[in-house]
Protein backbone atom coordinates (compact mmCIF):
# COMPACT_ATOMS: atom_id res chain seq x y z
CA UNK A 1 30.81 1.89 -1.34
CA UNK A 2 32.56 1.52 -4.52
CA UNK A 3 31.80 5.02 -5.61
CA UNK A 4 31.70 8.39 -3.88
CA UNK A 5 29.29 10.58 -2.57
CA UNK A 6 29.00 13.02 -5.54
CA UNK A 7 29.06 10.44 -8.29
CA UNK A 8 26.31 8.46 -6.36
CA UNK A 9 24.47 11.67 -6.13
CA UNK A 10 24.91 12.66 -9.45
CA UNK A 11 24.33 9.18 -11.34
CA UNK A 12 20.95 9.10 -8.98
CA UNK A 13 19.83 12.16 -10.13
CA UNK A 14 20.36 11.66 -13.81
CA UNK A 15 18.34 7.91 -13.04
CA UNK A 16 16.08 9.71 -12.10
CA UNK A 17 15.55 12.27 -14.97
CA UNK A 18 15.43 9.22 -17.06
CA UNK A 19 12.47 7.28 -14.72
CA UNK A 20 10.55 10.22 -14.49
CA UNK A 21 9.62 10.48 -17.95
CA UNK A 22 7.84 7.55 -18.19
CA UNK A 23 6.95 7.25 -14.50
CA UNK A 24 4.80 10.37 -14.38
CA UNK A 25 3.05 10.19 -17.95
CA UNK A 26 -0.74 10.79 -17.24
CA UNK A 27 -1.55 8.80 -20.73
CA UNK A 28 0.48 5.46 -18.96
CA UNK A 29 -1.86 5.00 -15.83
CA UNK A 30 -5.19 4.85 -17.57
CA UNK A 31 -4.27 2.29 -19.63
CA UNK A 32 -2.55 -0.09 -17.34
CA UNK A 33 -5.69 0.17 -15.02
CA UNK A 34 -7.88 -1.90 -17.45
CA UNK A 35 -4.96 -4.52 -17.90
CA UNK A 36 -5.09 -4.97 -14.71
CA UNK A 37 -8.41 -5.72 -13.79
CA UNK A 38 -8.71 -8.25 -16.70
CA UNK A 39 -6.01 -10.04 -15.47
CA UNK A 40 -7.75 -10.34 -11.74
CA UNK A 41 -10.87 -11.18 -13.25
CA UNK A 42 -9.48 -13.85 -15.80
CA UNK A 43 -6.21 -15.09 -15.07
CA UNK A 44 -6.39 -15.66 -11.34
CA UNK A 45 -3.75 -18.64 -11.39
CA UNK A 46 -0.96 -16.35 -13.12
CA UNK A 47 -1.32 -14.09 -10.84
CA UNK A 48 -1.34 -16.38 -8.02
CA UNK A 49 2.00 -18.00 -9.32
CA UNK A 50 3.74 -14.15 -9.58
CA UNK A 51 2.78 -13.03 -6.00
CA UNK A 52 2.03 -16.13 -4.28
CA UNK A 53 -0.58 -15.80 -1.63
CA UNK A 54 -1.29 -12.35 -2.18
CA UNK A 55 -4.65 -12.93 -4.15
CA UNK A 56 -6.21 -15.81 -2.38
CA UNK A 57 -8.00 -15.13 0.87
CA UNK A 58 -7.53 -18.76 2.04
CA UNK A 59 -4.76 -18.09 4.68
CA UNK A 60 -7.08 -15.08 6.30
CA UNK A 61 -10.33 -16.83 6.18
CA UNK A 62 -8.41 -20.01 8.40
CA UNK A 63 -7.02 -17.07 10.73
CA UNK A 64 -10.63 -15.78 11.37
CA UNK A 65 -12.08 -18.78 11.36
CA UNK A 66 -10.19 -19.99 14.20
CA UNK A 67 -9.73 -16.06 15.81
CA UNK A 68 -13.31 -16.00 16.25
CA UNK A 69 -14.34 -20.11 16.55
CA UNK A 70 -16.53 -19.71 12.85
CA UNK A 71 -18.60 -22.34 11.95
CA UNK A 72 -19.28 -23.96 8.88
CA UNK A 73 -22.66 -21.89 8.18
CA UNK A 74 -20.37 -18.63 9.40
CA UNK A 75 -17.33 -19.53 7.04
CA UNK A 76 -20.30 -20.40 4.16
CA UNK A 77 -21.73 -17.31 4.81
CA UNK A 78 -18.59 -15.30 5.12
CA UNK A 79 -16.60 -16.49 2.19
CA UNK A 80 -17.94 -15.01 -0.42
CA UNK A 81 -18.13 -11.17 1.51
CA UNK A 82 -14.35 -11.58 2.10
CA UNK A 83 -13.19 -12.47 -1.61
CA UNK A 84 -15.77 -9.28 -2.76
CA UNK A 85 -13.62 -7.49 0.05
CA UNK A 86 -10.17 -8.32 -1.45
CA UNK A 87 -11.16 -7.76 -4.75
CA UNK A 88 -11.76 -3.77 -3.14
CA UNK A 89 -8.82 -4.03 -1.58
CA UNK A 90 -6.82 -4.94 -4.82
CA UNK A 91 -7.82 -2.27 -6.37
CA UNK A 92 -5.48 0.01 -3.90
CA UNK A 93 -3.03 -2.35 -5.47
CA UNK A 94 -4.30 -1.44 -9.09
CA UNK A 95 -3.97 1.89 -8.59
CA UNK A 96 -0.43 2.50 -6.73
CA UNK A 97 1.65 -0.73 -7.13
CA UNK A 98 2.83 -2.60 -9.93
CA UNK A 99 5.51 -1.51 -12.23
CA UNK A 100 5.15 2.11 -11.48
CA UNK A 101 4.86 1.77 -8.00
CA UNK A 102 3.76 5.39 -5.61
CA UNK A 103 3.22 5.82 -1.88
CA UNK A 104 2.07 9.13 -0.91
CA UNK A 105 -0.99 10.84 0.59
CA UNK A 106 -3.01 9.46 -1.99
CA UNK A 107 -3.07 6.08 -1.06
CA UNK A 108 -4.47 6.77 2.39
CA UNK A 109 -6.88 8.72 1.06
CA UNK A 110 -8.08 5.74 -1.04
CA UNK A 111 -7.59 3.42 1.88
CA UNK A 112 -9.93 5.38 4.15
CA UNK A 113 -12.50 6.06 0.93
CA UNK A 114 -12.90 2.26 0.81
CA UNK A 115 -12.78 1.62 4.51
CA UNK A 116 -15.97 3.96 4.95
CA UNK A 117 -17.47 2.40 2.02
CA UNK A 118 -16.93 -1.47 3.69
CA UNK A 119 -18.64 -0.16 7.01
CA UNK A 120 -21.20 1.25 5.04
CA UNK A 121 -22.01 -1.65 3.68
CA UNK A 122 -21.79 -4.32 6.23
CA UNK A 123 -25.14 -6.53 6.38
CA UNK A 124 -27.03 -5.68 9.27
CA UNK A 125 -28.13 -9.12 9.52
CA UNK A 126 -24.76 -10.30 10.29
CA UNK A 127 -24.16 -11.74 14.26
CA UNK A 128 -22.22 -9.36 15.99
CA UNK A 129 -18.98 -12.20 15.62
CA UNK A 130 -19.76 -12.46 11.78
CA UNK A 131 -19.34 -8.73 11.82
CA UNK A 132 -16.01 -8.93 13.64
CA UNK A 133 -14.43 -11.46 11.49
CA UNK A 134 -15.63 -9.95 8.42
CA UNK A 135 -13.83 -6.63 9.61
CA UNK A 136 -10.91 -8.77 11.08
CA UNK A 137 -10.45 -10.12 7.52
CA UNK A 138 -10.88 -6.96 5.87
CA UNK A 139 -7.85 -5.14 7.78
CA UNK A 140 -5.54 -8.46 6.82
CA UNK A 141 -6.13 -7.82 3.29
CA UNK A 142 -5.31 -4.01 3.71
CA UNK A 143 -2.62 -4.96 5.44
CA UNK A 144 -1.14 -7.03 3.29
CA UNK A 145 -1.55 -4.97 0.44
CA UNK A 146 -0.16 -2.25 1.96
CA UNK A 147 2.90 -4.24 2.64
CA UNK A 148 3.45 -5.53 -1.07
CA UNK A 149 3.04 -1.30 -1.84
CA UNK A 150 5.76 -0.58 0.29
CA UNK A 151 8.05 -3.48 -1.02
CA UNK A 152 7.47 -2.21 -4.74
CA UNK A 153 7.95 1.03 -3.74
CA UNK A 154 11.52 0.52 -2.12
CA UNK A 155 12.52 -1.56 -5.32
CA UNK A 156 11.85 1.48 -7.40
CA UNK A 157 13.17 3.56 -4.98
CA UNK A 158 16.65 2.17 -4.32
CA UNK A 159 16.98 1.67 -7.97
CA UNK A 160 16.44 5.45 -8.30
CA UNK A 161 18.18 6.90 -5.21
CA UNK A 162 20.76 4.09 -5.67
CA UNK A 163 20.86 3.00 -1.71
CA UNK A 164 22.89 1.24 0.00
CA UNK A 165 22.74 -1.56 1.87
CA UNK A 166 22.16 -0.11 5.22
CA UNK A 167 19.84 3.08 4.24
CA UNK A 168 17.72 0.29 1.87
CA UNK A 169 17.38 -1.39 5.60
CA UNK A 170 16.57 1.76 7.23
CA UNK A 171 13.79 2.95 4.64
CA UNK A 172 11.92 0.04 4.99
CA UNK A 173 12.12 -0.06 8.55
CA UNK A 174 10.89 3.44 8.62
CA UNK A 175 8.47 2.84 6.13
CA UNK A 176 6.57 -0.55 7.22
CA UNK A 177 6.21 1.33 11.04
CA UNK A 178 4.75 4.19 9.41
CA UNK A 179 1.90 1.83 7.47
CA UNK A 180 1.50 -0.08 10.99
CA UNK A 181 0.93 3.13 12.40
CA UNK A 182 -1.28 4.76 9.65
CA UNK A 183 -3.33 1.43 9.34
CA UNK A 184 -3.89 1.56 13.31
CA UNK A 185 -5.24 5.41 12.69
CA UNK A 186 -7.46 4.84 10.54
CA UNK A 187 -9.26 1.52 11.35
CA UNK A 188 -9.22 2.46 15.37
CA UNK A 189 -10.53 6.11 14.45
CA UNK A 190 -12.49 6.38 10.80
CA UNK A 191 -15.40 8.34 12.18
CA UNK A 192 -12.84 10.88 13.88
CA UNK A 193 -11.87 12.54 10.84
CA UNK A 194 -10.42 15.82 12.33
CA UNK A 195 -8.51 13.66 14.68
CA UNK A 196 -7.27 11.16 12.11
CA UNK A 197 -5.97 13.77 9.75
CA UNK A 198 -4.19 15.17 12.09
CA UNK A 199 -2.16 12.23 13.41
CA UNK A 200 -1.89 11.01 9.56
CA UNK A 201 -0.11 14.30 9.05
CA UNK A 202 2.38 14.40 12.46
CA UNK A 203 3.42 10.84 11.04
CA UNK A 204 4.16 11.80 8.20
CA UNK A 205 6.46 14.37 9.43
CA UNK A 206 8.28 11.83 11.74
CA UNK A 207 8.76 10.27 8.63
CA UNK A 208 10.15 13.09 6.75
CA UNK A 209 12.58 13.83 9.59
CA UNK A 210 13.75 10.48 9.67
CA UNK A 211 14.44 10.28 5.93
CA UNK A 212 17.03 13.65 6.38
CA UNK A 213 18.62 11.77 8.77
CA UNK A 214 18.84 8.66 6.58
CA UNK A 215 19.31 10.08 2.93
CA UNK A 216 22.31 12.24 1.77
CA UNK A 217 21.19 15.89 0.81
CA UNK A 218 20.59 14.96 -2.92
CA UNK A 219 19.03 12.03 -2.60
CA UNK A 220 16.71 13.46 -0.68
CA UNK A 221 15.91 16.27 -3.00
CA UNK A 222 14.90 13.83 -5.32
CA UNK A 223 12.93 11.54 -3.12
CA UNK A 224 10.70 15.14 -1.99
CA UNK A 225 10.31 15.33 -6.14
CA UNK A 226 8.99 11.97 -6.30
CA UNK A 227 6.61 12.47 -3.43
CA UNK A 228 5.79 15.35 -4.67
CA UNK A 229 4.66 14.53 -8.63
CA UNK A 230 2.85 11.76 -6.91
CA UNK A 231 1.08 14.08 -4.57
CA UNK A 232 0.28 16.46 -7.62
CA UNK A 233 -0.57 13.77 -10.36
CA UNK A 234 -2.83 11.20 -8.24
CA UNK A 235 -4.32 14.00 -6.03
């Protein structure tokens, strides 16, 4: 590294103090909410040129359409359900990514919240393979959203904590097998809520013993702050 231990340390801690300020304002997040939305309702092409696939639904409707043989009345049918689906699912986006990026408790709270709400609202008149693509589709676009989180959340992040090469590598590592194994929990067991909770909350310990091995002392003091204001502020 070209600086020591300390002086990383101390420089990431006074980043930090800096961040924070305008990171965890509560009059900041209403307002970029709105923005937001009006954007994915009315500028769908800039949008689509800043994250590249990650509004259009094209590349999952041609997986499920050849996953589950669709026809043309299926994908007709289907299509529109799936882009009212990742318009939900963007909303997770909305709320945690972006600029001032957050992962913490919060978001799977708001992931399972919507994922009871899609089941809930699944047309009964739907063959029992509409009904499997549709929810085939709808765990892509969590998916994917939950990796574009993660990858704005390690930007800010590193910035703050200052990482290295090799403990950037290791965080998302750690990170993007935690949301594999989260997203597994809750789609494979939403109407086990006792259950889920619990293995929700033993991951995120693994994770929390991994980052003490990864992270120096300091920084992760100020990674627990983080995770903590976000915890508090988003409830």
């Amino acid at each position: 590294m070209a600086f020591n231990e300390s002086s990383k340390c101390r420089s990431a801690a006074e980043r930090f103090a800096r961040l924070s300020k305008d990171r965890w304002s509560r009059s900041a997040r209403p307002l970029r909410i709105p923005f937001v939305l009006i954007l994915l309702m009315l500028a769908p092409g800039m949008l689509h040129a800043q994250k590249g696939d990650f509004f259009s639904v094209s590349s999952i409707m041609r997986d499920v359409k050849s996953q589950f043989k669709l026809n043309r009345g299926d994908v007709l049918r289907l299509g529109p359900m799936i882009e009212n689906e990742n318009f939900d699912v963007l909303m997770i986006y909305v709320r945690f990514g972006g600029d001032e990026p957050e992962y913490s408790r919060a978001i799977w709270r708001d992931v399972i919240s919507r994922r009871t709400e899609f089941e809930g609202r699944l047309d009964p008149k739907l063959t029992n393979t509409q009904r499997s693509a549709l929810r085939s589709a709808r765990t892509a676009l969590e998916r994917r959203v939950l990796e574009f989180l993660i990858q704005d959340y390690l930007f800010f992040v590193s910035n703050v904590l200052q990482l290295d090469g090799l403990e950037l590598e290791a965080i998302e590592h750690l990170f993007n097998k935690e949301i594999e194994r989260k997203h597994k929990l809750v789609f494979n067991n939403l109407k086990r809520n006792s259950f889920l909770q619990a293995e929700l909350e033993k991951a995120n310990l693994e994770t929390e013993s991994w980052l003490a091995k990864i992270l120096t002392p300091e920084q992760l003091r100020i990674y627990r702050s983080i995770s903590l204001q976000e915890d508090n502020l988003i409830g």
